[in-house]
PDB file of N, CA and C in Angstrom:
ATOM      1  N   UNK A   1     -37.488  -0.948  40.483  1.00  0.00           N
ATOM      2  CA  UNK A   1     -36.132  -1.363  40.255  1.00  0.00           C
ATOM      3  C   UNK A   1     -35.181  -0.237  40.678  1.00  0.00           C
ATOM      4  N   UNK A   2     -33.817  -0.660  41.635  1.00  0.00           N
ATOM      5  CA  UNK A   2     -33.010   0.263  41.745  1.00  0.00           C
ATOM      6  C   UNK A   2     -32.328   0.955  40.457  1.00  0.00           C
ATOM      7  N   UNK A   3     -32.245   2.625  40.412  1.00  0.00           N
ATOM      8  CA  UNK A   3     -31.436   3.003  39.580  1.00  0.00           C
ATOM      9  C   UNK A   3     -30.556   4.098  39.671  1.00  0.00           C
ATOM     10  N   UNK A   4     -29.104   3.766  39.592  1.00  0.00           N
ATOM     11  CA  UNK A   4     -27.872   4.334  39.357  1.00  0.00           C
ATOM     12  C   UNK A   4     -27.541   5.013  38.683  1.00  0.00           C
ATOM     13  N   UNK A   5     -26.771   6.543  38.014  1.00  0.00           N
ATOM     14  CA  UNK A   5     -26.534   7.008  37.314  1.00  0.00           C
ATOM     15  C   UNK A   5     -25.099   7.729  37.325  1.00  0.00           C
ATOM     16  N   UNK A   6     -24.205   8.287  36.049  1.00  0.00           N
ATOM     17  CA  UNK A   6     -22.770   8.755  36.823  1.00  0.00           C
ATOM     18  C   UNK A   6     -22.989   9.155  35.228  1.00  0.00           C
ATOM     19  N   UNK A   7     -22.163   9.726  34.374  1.00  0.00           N
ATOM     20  CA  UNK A   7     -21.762  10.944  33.892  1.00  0.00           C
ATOM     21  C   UNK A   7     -20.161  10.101  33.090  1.00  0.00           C
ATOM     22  N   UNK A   8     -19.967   9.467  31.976  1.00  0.00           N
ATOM     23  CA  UNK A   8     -18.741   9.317  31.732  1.00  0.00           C
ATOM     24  C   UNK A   8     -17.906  10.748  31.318  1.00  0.00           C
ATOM     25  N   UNK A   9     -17.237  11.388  32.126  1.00  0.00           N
ATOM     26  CA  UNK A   9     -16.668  12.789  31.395  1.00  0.00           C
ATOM     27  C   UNK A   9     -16.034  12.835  30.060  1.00  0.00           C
ATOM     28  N   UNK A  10     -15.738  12.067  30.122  1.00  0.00           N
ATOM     29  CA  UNK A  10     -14.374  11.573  28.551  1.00  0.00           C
ATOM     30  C   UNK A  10     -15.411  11.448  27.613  1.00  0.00           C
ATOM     31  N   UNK A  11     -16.431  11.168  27.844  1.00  0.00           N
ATOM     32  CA  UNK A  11     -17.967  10.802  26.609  1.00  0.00           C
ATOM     33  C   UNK A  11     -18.652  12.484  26.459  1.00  0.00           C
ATOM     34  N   UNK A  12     -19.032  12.934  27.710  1.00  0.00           N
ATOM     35  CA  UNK A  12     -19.376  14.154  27.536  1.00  0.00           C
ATOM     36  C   UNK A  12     -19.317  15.134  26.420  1.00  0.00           C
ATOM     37  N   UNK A  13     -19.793  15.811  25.907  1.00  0.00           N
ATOM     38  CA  UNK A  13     -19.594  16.766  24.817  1.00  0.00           C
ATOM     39  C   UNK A  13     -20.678  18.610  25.080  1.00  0.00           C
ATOM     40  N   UNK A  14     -21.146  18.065  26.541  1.00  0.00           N
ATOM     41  CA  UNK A  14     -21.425  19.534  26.808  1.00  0.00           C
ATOM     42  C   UNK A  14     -23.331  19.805  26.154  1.00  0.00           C
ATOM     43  N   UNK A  15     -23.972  18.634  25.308  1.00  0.00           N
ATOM     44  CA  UNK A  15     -24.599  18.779  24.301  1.00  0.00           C
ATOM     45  C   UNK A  15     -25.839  19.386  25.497  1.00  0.00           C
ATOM     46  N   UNK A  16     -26.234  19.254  26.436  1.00  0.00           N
ATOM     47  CA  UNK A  16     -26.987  19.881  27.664  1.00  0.00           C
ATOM     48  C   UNK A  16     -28.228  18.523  27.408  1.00  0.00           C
ATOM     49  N   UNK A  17     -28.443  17.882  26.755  1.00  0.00           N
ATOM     50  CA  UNK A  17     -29.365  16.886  26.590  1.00  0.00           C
ATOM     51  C   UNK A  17     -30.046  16.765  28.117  1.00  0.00           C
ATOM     52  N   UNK A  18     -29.369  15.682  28.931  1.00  0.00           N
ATOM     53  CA  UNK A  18     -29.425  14.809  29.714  1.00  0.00           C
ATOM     54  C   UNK A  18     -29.567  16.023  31.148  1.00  0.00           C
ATOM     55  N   UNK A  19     -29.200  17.153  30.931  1.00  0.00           N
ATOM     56  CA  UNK A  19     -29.655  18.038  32.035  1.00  0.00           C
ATOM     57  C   UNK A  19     -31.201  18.706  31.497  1.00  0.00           C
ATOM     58  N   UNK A  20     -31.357  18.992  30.294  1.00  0.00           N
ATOM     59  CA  UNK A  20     -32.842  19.304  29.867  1.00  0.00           C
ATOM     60  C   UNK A  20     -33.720  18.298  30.206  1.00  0.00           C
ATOM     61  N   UNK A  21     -33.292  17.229  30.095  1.00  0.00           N
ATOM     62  CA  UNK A  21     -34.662  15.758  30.440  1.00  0.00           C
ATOM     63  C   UNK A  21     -34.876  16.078  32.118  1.00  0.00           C
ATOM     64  N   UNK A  22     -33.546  15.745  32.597  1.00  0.00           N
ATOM     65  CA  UNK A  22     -33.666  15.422  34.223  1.00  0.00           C
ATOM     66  C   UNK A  22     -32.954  16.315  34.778  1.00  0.00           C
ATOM     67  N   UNK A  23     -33.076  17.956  35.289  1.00  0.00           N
ATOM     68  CA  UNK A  23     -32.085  18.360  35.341  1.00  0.00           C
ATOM     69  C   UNK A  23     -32.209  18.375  37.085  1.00  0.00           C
ATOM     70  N   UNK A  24     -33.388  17.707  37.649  1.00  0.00           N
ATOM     71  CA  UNK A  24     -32.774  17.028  39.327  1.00  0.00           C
ATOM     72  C   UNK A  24     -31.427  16.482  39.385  1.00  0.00           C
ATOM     73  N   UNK A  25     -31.175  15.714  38.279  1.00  0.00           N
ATOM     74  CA  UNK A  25     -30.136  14.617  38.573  1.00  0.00           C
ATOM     75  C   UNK A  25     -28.811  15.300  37.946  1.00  0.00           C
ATOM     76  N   UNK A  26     -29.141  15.900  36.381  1.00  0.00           N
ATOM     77  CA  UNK A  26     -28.033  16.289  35.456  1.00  0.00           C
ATOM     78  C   UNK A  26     -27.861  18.191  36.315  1.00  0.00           C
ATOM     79  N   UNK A  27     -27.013  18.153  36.141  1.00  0.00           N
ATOM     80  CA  UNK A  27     -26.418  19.712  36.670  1.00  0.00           C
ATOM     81  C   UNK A  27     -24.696  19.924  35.374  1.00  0.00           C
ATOM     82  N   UNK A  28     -24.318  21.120  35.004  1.00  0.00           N
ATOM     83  CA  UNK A  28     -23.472  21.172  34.734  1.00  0.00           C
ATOM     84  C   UNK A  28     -22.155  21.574  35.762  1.00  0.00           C
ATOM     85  N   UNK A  29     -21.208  20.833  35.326  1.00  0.00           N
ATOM     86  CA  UNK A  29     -20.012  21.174  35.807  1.00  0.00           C
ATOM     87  C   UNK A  29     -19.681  22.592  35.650  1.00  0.00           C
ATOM     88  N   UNK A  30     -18.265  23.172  36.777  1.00  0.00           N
ATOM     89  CA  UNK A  30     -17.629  24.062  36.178  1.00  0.00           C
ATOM     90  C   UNK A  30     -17.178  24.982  35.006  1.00  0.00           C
ATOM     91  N   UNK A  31     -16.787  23.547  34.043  1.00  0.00           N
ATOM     92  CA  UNK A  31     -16.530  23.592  33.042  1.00  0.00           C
ATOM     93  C   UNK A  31     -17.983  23.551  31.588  1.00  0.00           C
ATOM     94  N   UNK A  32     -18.848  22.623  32.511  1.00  0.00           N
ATOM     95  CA  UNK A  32     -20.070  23.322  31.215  1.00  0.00           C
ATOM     96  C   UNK A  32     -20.711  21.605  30.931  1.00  0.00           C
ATOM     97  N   UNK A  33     -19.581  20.801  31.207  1.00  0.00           N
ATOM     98  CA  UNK A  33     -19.733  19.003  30.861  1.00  0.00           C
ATOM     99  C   UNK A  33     -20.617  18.575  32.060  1.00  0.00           C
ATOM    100  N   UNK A  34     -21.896  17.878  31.713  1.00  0.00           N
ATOM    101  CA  UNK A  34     -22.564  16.974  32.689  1.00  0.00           C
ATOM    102  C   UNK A  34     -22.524  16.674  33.584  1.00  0.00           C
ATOM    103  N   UNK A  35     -22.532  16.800  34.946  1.00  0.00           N
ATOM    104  CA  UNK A  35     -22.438  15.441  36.230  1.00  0.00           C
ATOM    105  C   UNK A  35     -23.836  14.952  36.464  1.00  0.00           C
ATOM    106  N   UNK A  36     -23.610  13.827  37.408  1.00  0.00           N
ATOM    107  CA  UNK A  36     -24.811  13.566  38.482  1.00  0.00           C
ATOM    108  C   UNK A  36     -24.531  14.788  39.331  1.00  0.00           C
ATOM    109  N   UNK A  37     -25.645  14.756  39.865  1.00  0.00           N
ATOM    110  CA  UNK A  37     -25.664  15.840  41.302  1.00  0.00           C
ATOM    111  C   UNK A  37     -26.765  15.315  42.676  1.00  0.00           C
ATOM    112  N   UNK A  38     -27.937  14.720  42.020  1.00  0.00           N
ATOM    113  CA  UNK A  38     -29.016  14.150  42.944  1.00  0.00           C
ATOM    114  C   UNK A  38     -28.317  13.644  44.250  1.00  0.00           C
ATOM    115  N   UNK A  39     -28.385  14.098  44.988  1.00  0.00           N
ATOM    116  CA  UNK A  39     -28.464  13.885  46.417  1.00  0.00           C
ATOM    117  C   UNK A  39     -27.101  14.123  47.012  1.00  0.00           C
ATOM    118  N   UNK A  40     -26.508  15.047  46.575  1.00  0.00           N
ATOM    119  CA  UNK A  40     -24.816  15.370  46.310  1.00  0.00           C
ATOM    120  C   UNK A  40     -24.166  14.345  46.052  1.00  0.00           C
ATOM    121  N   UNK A  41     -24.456  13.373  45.286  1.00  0.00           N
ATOM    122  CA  UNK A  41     -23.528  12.216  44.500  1.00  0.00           C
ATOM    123  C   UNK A  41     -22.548  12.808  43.661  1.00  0.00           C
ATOM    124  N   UNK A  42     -22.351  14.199  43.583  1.00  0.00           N
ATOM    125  CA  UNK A  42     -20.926  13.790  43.037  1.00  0.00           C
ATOM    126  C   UNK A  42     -19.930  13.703  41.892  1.00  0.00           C
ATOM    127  N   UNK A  43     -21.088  12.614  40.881  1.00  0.00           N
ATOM    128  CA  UNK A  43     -21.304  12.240  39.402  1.00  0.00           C
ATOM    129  C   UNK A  43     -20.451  10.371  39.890  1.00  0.00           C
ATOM    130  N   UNK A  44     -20.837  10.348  41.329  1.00  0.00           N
ATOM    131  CA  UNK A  44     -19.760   9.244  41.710  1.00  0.00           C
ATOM    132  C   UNK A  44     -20.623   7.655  41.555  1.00  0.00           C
ATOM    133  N   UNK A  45     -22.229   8.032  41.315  1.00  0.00           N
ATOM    134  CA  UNK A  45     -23.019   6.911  40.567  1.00  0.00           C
ATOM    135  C   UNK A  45     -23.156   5.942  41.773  1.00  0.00           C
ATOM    136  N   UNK A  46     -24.011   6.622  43.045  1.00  0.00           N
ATOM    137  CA  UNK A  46     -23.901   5.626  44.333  1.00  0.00           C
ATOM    138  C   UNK A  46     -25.002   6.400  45.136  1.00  0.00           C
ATOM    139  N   UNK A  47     -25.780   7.310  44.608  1.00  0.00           N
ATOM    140  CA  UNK A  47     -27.175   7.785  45.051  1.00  0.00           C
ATOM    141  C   UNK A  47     -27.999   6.463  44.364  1.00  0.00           C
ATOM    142  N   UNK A  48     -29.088   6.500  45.008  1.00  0.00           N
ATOM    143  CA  UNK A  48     -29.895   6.130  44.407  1.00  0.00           C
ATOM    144  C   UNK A  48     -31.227   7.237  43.474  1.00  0.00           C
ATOM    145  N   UNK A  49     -31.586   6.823  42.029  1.00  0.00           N
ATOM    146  CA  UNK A  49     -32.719   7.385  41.567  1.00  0.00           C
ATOM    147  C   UNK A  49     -33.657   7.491  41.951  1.00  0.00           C
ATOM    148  N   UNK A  50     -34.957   8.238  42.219  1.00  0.00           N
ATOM    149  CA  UNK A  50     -36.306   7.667  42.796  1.00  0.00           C
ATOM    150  C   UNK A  50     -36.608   7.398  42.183  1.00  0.00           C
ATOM    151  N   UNK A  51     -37.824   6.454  42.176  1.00  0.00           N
ATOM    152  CA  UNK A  51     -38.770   5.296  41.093  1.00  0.00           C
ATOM    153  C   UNK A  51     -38.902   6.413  40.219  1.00  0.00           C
ATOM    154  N   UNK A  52     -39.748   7.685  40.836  1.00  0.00           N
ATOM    155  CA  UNK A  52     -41.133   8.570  40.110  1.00  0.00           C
ATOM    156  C   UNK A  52     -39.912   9.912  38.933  1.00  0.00           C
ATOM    157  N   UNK A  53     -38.545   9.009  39.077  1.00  0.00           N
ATOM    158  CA  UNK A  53     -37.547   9.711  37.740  1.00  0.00           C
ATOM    159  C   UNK A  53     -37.135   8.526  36.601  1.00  0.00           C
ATOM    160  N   UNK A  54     -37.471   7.592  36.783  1.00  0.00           N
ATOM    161  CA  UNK A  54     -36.446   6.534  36.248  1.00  0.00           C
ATOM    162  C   UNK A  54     -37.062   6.958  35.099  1.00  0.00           C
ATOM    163  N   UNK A  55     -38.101   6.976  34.251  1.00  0.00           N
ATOM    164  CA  UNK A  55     -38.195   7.242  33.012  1.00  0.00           C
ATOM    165  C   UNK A  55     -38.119   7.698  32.292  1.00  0.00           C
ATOM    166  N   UNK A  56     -37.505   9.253  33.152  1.00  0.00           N
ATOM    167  CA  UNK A  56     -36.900  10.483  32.932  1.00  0.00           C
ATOM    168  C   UNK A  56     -35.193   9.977  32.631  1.00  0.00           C
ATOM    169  N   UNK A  57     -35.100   9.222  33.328  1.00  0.00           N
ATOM    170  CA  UNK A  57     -33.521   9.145  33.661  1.00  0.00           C
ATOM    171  C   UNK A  57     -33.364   7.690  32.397  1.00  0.00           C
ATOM    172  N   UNK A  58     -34.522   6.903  32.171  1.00  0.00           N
ATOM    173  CA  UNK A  58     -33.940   6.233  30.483  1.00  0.00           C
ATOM    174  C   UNK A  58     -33.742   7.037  29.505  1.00  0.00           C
ATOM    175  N   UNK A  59     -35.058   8.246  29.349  1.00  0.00           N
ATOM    176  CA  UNK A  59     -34.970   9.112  28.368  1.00  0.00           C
ATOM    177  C   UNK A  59     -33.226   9.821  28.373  1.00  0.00           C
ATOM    178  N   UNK A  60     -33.208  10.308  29.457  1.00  0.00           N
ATOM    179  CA  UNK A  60     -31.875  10.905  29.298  1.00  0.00           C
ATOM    180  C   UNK A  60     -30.329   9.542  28.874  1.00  0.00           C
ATOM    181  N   UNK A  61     -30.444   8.294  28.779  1.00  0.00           N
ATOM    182  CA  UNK A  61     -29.618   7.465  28.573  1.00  0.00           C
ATOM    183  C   UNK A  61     -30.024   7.680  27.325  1.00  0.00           C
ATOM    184  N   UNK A  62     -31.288   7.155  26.808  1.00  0.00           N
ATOM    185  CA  UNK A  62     -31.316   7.143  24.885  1.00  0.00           C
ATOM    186  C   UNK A  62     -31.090   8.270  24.746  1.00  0.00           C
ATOM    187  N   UNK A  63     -31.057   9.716  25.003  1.00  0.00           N
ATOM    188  CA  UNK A  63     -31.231  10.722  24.458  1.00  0.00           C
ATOM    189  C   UNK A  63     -29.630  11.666  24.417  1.00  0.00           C
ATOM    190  N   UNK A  64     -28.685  10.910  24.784  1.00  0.00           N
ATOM    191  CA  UNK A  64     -27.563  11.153  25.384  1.00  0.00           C
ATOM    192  C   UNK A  64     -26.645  10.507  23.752  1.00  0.00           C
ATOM    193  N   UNK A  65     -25.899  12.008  22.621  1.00  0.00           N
ATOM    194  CA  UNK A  65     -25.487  11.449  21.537  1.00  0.00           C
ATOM    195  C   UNK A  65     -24.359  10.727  21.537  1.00  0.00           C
ATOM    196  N   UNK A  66     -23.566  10.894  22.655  1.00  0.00           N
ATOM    197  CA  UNK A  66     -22.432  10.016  22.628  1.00  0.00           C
ATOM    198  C   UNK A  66     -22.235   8.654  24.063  1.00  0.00           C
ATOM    199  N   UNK A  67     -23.637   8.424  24.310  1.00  0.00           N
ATOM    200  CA  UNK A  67     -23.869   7.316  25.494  1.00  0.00           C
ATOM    201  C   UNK A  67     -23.052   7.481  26.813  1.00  0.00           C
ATOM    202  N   UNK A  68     -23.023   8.894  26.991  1.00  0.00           N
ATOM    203  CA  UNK A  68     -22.067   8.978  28.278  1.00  0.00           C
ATOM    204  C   UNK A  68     -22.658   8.816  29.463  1.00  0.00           C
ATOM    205  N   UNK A  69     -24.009   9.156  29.496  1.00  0.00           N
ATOM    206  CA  UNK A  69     -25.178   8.877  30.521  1.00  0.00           C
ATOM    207  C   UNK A  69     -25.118   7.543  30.973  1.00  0.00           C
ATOM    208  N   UNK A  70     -24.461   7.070  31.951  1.00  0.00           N
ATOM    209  CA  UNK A  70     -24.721   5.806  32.068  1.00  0.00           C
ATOM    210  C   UNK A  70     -25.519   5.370  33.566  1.00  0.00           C
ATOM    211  N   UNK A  71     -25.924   4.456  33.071  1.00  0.00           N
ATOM    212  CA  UNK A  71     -27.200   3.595  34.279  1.00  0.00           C
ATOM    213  C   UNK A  71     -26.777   2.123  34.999  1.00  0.00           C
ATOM    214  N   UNK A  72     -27.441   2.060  35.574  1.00  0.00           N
ATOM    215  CA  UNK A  72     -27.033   0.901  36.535  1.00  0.00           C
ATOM    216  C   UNK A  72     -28.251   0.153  37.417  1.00  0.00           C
ATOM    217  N   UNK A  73     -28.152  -0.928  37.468  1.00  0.00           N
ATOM    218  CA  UNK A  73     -29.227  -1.172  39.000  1.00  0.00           C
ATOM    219  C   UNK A  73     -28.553  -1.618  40.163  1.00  0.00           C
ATOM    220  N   UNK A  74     -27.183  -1.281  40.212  1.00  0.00           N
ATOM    221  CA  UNK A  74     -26.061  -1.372  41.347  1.00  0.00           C
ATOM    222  C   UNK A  74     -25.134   0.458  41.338  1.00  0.00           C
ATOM    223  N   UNK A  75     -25.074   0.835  42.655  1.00  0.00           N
ATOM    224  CA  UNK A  75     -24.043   1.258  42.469  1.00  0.00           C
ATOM    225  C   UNK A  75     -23.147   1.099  41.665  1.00  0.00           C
ATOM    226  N   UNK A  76     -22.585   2.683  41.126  1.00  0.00           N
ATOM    227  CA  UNK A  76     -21.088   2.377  40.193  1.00  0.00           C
ATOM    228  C   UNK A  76     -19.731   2.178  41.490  1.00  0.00           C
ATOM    229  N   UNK A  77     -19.638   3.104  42.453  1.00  0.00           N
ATOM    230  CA  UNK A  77     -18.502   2.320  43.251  1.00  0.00           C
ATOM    231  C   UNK A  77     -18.823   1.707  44.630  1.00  0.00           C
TER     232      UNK A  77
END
């Protein structure tokens, strides 16, 4: 299954979760808050995941305390 990922910033809280699970995909910002990064996406949610992360990349959605991690099986833009 295709999978999408992007980073709501406004949800963010810095907690490093979602970069400890997957930190291919999670990288911190400037500032210290979450992005995507996998394949220079950006945090713009229009890479695609590889299969052999996706379970990495649910863990990091449940494991994420304020649900900012968000997923997709479409591109976000």
């Amino acid at each position: 299954m295709k999978q999408y990922t992007r980073i709501e910033k406004e949800r963010c809280i810095a907690c490093g979760a979602c970069m400890a699970i997957l930190p291919a995909v999670f990288q911190p910002d400037e500032g210290g808050y979450a992005e995507a990064v996998y394949g220079g996406d950006g945090n713009r949610g229009i890479t695609r995941i590889p299969l052999d992360m996706e379970l990495d990349l649910w863990d990091a959605v449940d494991g994420c305390p304020t649900e900012a991690v968000r997923q997709s099986e479409y591109p976000f833009a």
